[in-house]
Protein backbone atom coordinates (compact mmCIF):
# COMPACT_ATOMS: atom_id res chain seq x y z
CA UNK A 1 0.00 0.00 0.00
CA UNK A 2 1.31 3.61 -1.16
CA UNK A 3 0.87 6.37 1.18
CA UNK A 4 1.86 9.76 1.48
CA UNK A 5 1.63 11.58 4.95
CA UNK A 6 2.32 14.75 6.30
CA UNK A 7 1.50 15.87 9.72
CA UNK A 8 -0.78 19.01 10.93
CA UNK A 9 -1.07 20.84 13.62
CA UNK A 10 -4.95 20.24 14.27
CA UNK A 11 -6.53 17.40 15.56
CA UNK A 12 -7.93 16.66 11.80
CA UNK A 13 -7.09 13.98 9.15
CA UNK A 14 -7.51 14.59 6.10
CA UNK A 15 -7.33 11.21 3.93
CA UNK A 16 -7.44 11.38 0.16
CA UNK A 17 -8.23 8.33 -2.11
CA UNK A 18 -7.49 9.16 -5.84
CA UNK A 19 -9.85 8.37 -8.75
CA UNK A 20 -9.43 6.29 -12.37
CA UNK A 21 -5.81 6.49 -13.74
CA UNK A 22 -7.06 7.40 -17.21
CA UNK A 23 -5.36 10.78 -18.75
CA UNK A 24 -5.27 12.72 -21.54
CA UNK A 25 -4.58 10.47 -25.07
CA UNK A 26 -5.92 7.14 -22.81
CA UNK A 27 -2.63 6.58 -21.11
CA UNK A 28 -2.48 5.99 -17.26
CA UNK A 29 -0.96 7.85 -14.85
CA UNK A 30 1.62 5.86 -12.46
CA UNK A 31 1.28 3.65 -9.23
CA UNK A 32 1.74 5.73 -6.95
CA UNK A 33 -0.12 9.17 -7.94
CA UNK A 34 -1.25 10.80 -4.83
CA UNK A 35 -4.32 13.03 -5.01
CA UNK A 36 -4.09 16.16 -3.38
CA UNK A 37 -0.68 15.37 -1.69
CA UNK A 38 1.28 18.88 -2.14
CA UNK A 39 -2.43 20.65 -0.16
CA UNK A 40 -0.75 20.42 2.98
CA UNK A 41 0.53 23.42 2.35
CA UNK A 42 -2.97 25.26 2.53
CA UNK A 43 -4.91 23.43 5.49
CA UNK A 44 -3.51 22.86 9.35
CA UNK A 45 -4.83 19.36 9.35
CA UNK A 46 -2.85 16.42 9.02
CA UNK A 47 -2.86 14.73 5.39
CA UNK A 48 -3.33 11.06 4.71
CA UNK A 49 -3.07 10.13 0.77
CA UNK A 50 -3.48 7.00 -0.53
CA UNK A 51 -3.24 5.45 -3.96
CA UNK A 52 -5.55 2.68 -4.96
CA UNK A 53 -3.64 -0.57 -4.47
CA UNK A 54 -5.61 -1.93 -7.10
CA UNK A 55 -3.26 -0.59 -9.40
CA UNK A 56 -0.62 -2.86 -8.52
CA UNK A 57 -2.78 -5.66 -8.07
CA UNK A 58 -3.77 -5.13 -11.32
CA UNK A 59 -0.96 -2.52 -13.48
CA UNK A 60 -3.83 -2.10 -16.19
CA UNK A 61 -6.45 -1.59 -14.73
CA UNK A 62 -8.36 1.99 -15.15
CA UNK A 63 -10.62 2.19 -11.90
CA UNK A 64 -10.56 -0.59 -9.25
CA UNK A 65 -12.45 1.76 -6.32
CA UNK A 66 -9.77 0.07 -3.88
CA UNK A 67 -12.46 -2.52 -3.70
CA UNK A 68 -9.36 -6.05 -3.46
CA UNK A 69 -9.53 -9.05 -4.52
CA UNK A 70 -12.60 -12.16 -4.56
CA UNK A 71 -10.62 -13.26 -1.01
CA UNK A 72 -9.84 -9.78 0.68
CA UNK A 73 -11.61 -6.02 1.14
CA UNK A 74 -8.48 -3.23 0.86
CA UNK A 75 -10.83 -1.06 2.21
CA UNK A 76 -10.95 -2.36 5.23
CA UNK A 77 -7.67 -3.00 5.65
CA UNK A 78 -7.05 0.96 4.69
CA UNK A 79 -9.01 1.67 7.36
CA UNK A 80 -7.18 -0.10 9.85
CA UNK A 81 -4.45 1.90 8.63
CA UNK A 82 -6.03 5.34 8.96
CA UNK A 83 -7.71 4.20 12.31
CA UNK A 84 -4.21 3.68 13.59
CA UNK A 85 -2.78 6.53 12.35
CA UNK A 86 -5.22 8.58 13.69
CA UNK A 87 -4.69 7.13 17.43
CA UNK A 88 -0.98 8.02 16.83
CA UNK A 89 -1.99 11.28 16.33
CA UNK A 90 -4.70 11.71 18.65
CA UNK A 91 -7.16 12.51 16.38
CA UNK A 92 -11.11 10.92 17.53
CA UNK A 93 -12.62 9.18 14.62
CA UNK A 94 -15.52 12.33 14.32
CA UNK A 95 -12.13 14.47 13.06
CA UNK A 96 -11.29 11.95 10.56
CA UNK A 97 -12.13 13.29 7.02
CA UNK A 98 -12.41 10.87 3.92
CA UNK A 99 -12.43 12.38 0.94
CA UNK A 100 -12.51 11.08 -3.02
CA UNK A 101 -13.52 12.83 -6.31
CA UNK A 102 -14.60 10.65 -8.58
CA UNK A 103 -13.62 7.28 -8.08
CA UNK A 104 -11.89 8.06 -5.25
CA UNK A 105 -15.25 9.29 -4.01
CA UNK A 106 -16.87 6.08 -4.13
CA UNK A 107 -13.63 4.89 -2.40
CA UNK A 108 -13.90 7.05 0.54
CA UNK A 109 -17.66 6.14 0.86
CA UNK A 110 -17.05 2.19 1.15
CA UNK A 111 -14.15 3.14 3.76
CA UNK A 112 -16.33 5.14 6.34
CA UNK A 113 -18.22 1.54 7.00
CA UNK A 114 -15.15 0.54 8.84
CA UNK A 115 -14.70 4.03 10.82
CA UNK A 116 -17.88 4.45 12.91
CA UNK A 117 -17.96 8.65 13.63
CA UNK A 118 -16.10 9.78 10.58
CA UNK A 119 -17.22 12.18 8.20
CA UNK A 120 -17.08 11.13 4.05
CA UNK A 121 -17.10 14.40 1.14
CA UNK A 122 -17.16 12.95 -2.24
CA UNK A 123 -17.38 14.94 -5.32
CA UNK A 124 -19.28 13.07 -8.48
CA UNK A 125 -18.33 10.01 -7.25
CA UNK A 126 -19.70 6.71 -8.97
CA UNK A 127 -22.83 6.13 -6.67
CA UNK A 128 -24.26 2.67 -8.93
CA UNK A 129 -21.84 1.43 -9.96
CA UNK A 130 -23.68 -0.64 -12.24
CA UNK A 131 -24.86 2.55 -14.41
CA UNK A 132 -20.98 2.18 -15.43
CA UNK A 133 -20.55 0.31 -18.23
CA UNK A 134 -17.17 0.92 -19.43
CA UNK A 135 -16.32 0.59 -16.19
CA UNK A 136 -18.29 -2.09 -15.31
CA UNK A 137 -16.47 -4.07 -18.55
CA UNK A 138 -12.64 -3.16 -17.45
CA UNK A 139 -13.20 -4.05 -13.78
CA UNK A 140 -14.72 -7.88 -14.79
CA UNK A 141 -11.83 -7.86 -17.19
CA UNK A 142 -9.03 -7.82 -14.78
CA UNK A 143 -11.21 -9.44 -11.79
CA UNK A 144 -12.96 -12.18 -13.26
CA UNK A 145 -16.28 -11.30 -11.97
CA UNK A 146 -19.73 -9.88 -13.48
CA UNK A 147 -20.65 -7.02 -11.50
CA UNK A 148 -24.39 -7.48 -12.12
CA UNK A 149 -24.58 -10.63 -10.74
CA UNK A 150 -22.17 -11.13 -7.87
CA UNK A 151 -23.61 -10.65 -4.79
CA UNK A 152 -20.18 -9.87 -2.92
CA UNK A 153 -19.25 -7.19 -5.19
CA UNK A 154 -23.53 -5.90 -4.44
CA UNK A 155 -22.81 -6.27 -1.14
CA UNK A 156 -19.49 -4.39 -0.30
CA UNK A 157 -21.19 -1.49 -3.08
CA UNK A 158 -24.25 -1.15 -1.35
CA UNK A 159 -23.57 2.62 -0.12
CA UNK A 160 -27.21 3.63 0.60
CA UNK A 161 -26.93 0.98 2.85
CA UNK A 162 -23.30 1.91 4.34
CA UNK A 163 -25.03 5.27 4.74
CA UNK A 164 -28.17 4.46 6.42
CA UNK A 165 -26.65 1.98 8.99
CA UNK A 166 -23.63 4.54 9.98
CA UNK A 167 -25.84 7.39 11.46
CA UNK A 168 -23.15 8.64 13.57
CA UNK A 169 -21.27 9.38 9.79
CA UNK A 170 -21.32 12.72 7.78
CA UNK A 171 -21.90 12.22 4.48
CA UNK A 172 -21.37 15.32 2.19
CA UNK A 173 -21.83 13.72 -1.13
CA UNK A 174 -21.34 16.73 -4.16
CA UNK A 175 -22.64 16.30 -7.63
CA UNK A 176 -22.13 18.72 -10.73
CA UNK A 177 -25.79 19.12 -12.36
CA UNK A 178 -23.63 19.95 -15.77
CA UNK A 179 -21.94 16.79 -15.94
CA UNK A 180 -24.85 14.20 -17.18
CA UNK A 181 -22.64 11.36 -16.70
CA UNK A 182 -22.81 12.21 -12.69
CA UNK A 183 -26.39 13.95 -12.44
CA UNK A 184 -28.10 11.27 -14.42
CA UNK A 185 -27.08 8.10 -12.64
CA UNK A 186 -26.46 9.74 -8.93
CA UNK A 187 -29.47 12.26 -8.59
CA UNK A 188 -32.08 9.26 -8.96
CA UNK A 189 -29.95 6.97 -6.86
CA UNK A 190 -30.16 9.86 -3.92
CA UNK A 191 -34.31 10.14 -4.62
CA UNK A 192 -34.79 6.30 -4.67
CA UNK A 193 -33.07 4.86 -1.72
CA UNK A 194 -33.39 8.88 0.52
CA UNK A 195 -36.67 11.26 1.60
CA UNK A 196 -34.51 14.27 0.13
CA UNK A 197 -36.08 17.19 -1.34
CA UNK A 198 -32.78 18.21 -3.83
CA UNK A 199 -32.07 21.48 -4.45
CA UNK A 200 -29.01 23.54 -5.65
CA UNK A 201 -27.12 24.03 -2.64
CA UNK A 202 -27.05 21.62 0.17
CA UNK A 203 -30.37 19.65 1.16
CA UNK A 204 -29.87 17.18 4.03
CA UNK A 205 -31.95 13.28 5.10
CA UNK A 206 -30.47 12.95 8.40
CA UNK A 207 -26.51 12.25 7.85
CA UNK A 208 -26.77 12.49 4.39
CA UNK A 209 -26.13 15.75 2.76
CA UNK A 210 -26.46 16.51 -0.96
CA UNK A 211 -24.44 19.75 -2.32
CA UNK A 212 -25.43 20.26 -5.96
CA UNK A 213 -23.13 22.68 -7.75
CA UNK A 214 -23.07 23.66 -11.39
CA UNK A 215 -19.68 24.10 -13.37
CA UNK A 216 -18.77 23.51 -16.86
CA UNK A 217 -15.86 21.59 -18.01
CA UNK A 218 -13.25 22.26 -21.04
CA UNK A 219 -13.02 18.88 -21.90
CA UNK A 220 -15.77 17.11 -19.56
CA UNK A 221 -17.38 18.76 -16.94
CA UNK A 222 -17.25 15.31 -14.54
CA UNK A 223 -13.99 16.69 -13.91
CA UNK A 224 -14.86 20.38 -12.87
CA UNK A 225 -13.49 19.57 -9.46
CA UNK A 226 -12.74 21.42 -6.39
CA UNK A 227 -10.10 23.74 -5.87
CA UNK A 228 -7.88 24.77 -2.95
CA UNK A 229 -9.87 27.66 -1.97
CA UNK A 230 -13.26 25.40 -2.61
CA UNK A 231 -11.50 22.72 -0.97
CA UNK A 232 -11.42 25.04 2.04
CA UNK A 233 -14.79 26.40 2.27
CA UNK A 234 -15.79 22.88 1.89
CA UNK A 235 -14.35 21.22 5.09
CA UNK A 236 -15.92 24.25 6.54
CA UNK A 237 -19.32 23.03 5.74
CA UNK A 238 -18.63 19.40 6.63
CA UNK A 239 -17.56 20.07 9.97
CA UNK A 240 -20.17 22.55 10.54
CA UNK A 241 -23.02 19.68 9.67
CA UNK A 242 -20.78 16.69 11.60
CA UNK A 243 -21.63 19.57 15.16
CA UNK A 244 -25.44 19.62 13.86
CA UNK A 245 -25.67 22.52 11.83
CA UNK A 246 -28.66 23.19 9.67
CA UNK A 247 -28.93 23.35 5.98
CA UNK A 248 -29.86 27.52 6.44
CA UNK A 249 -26.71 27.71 8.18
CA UNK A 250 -23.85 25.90 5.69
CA UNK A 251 -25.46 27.12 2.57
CA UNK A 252 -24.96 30.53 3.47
CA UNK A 253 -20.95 29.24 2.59
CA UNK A 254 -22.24 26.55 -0.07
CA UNK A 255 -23.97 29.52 -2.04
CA UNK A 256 -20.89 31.88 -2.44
CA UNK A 257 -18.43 28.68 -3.48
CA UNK A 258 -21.11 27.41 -6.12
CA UNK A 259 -21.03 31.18 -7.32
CA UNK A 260 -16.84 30.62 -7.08
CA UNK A 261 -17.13 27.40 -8.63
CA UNK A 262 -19.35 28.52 -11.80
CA UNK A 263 -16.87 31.78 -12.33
CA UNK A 264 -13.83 29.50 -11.75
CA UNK A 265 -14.55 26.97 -14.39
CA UNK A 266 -15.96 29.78 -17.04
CA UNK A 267 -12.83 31.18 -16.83
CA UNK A 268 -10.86 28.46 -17.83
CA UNK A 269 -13.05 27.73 -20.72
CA UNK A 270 -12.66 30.98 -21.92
CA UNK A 271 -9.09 30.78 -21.38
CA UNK A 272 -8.65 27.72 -23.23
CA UNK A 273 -11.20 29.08 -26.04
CA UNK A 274 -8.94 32.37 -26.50
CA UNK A 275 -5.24 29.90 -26.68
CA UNK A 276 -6.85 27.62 -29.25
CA UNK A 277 -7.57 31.07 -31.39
CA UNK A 278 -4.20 31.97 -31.05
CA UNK A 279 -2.91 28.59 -31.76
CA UNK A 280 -5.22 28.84 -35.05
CA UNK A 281 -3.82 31.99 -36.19
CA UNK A 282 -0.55 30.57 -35.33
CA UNK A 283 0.57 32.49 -32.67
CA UNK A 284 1.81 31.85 -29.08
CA UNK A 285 -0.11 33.18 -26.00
CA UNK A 286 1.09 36.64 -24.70
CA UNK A 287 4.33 35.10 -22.01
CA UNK A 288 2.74 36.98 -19.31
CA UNK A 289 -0.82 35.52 -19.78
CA UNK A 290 -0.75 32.13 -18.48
CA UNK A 291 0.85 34.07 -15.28
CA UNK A 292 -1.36 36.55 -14.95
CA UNK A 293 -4.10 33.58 -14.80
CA UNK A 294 -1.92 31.91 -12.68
CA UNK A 295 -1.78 34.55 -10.06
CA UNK A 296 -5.86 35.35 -10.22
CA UNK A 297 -6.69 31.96 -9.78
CA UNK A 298 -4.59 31.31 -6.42
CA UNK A 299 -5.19 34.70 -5.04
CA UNK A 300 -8.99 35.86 -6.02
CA UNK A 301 -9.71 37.99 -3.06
CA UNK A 302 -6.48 40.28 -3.90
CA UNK A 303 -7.65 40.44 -7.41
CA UNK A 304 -11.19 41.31 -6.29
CA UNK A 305 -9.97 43.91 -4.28
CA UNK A 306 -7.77 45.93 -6.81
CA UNK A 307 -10.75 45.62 -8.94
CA UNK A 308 -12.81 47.31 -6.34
CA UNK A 309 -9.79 49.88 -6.39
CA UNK A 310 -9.50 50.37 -9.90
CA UNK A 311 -13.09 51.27 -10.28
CA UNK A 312 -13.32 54.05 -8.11
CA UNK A 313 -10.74 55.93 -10.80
């Protein structure tokens, strides 16, 4: 098992799981890639990553959701791992944070059964996994089983279930509503097996919470994901609702990072829009501009306020 750790100064732990290895041009990304690892830098808490030993089970496969093998779960033997890292650190289970995009998502999800108290944010994570069927098709490929059918691989993927019968978990469970591929198979998974009443924003069915954002993508908007300063606000709200807080309460937060999260990906569309102009008129993007971008994206509120500045001239 791959790890990378670095140690906070709060009594938090932050555990990534990464996603599918699949990149640009179909290749896939090396065992280990750690999700997340260098964010350390930007939170107090103390950061747990781990890569999906699935990958070195199996060195071609695209997604393996750290599920093991026919004979052992990995995700329960991560979470011994993280359970024991935690008591090292002091940290109570309730400040353990599992978190996955994608993939990784439905990773930290299956994980939380094994860590009663713990609190789970996934962002467009695969929810049915059986409304997957490339992935469905790769996974029996290099495992040997039928996901429809097997009733181990049902069982250890039931996550309504995992939810319902953990009710001292937080589940903060974030969907984009532009990416069909997430909205169409985990929206009517939510409605089925939860008495939610959806709504852009967070809506909440005891310790399940539902954050519906809206982003578009430049290549596939499935991968509009979080950034540092969402990734912020975010454990914000999660801790808030693991104390009890109401949805009035955290969407006062949730509202002004969807409105970030919209403007954030826009931007880079219309980035990417104006380079590909340039590269059709064959020229090269102004040397500053990709800095420039750069700069406003890590430091928004400064940029915000010399705009509020500029205008007053």
């Amino acid at each position: 098992m791959e790890c990378f750790f670095k140690k906070g100064s709060l009594d938090y732990l932050v555990v990534f799981f990464s996603g599918a290895r699949t990149r640009a041009g179909g290749r896939l990304a090396p065992y280990p890639t750690f999700s997340s690892w260098s964010w350390y830098k930007d939170i107090n808490a103390s950061v747990l990553c781990i890569d999906d030993p699935m990958y070195k089970t199996f060195p071609k496969m695209e997604i393996g959701w750290y599920y093991g093998t026919q004979t052992e779960d990995y995700r329960y033997d991560i979470s011994l791992l993280i359970k024991k890292i935690a008591a090292l650190l002091g940290v109570p289970n309730r400040h353990i944070i599992l978190y996955g995009r994608s993939g990784g998502g439905t990773a930290a999800i299956a994980v939380s059964n094994y860590i009663k108290g713990s609190c789970v944010c996934s962002v467009n994570a695969q929810i049915d996994l059986q409304k997957y069927p490339h992935y469905a098709d790769q996974f029996s490929e290099h495992m040997g089983i039928d996901i429809y059918t097997s009733e181990d691989f049902k069982k250890r993927n039931d996550f309504a279930g995992v939810i319902k019968k953990n009710p001292d978990n937080t589940y903060l469970l974030i969907t984009n509503i532009f990416s069909p591929s997430d909205a169409q198979r985990s929206i009517p998974y939510f409605l089925k097996h939860f008495d939610l009443e959806l709504k852009y924003g967070i809506s909440s069915c005891q310790n399940l919470h539902s954050w519906i954002y809206a982003a578009w993508g430049v290549s596939n908007a499935h991968n509009s994901f979080d950034s540092v300063p969402l990734f912020k606000m975010i454990l914000e709200v999660i801790i808030a609702l693991s104390n009890g807080a109401a949805d009035e309460d955290v969407n006062i937060l949730a509202a002004s990072a969807n409105a970030y999260w919209f403007e954030h990906y826009n931007h880079i569309i219309k980035q990417d829009q104006y380079e590909k102009k340039l590269r059709a008129a064959g020229k090269a993007p102004p040397a500053g501009h990709k800095i420039w971008t750069a700069l406003k994206q890590r430091f928004p509120k400064l940029f915000r306020y010399f705009k509020r500045i500029l205008k007053r001239f």
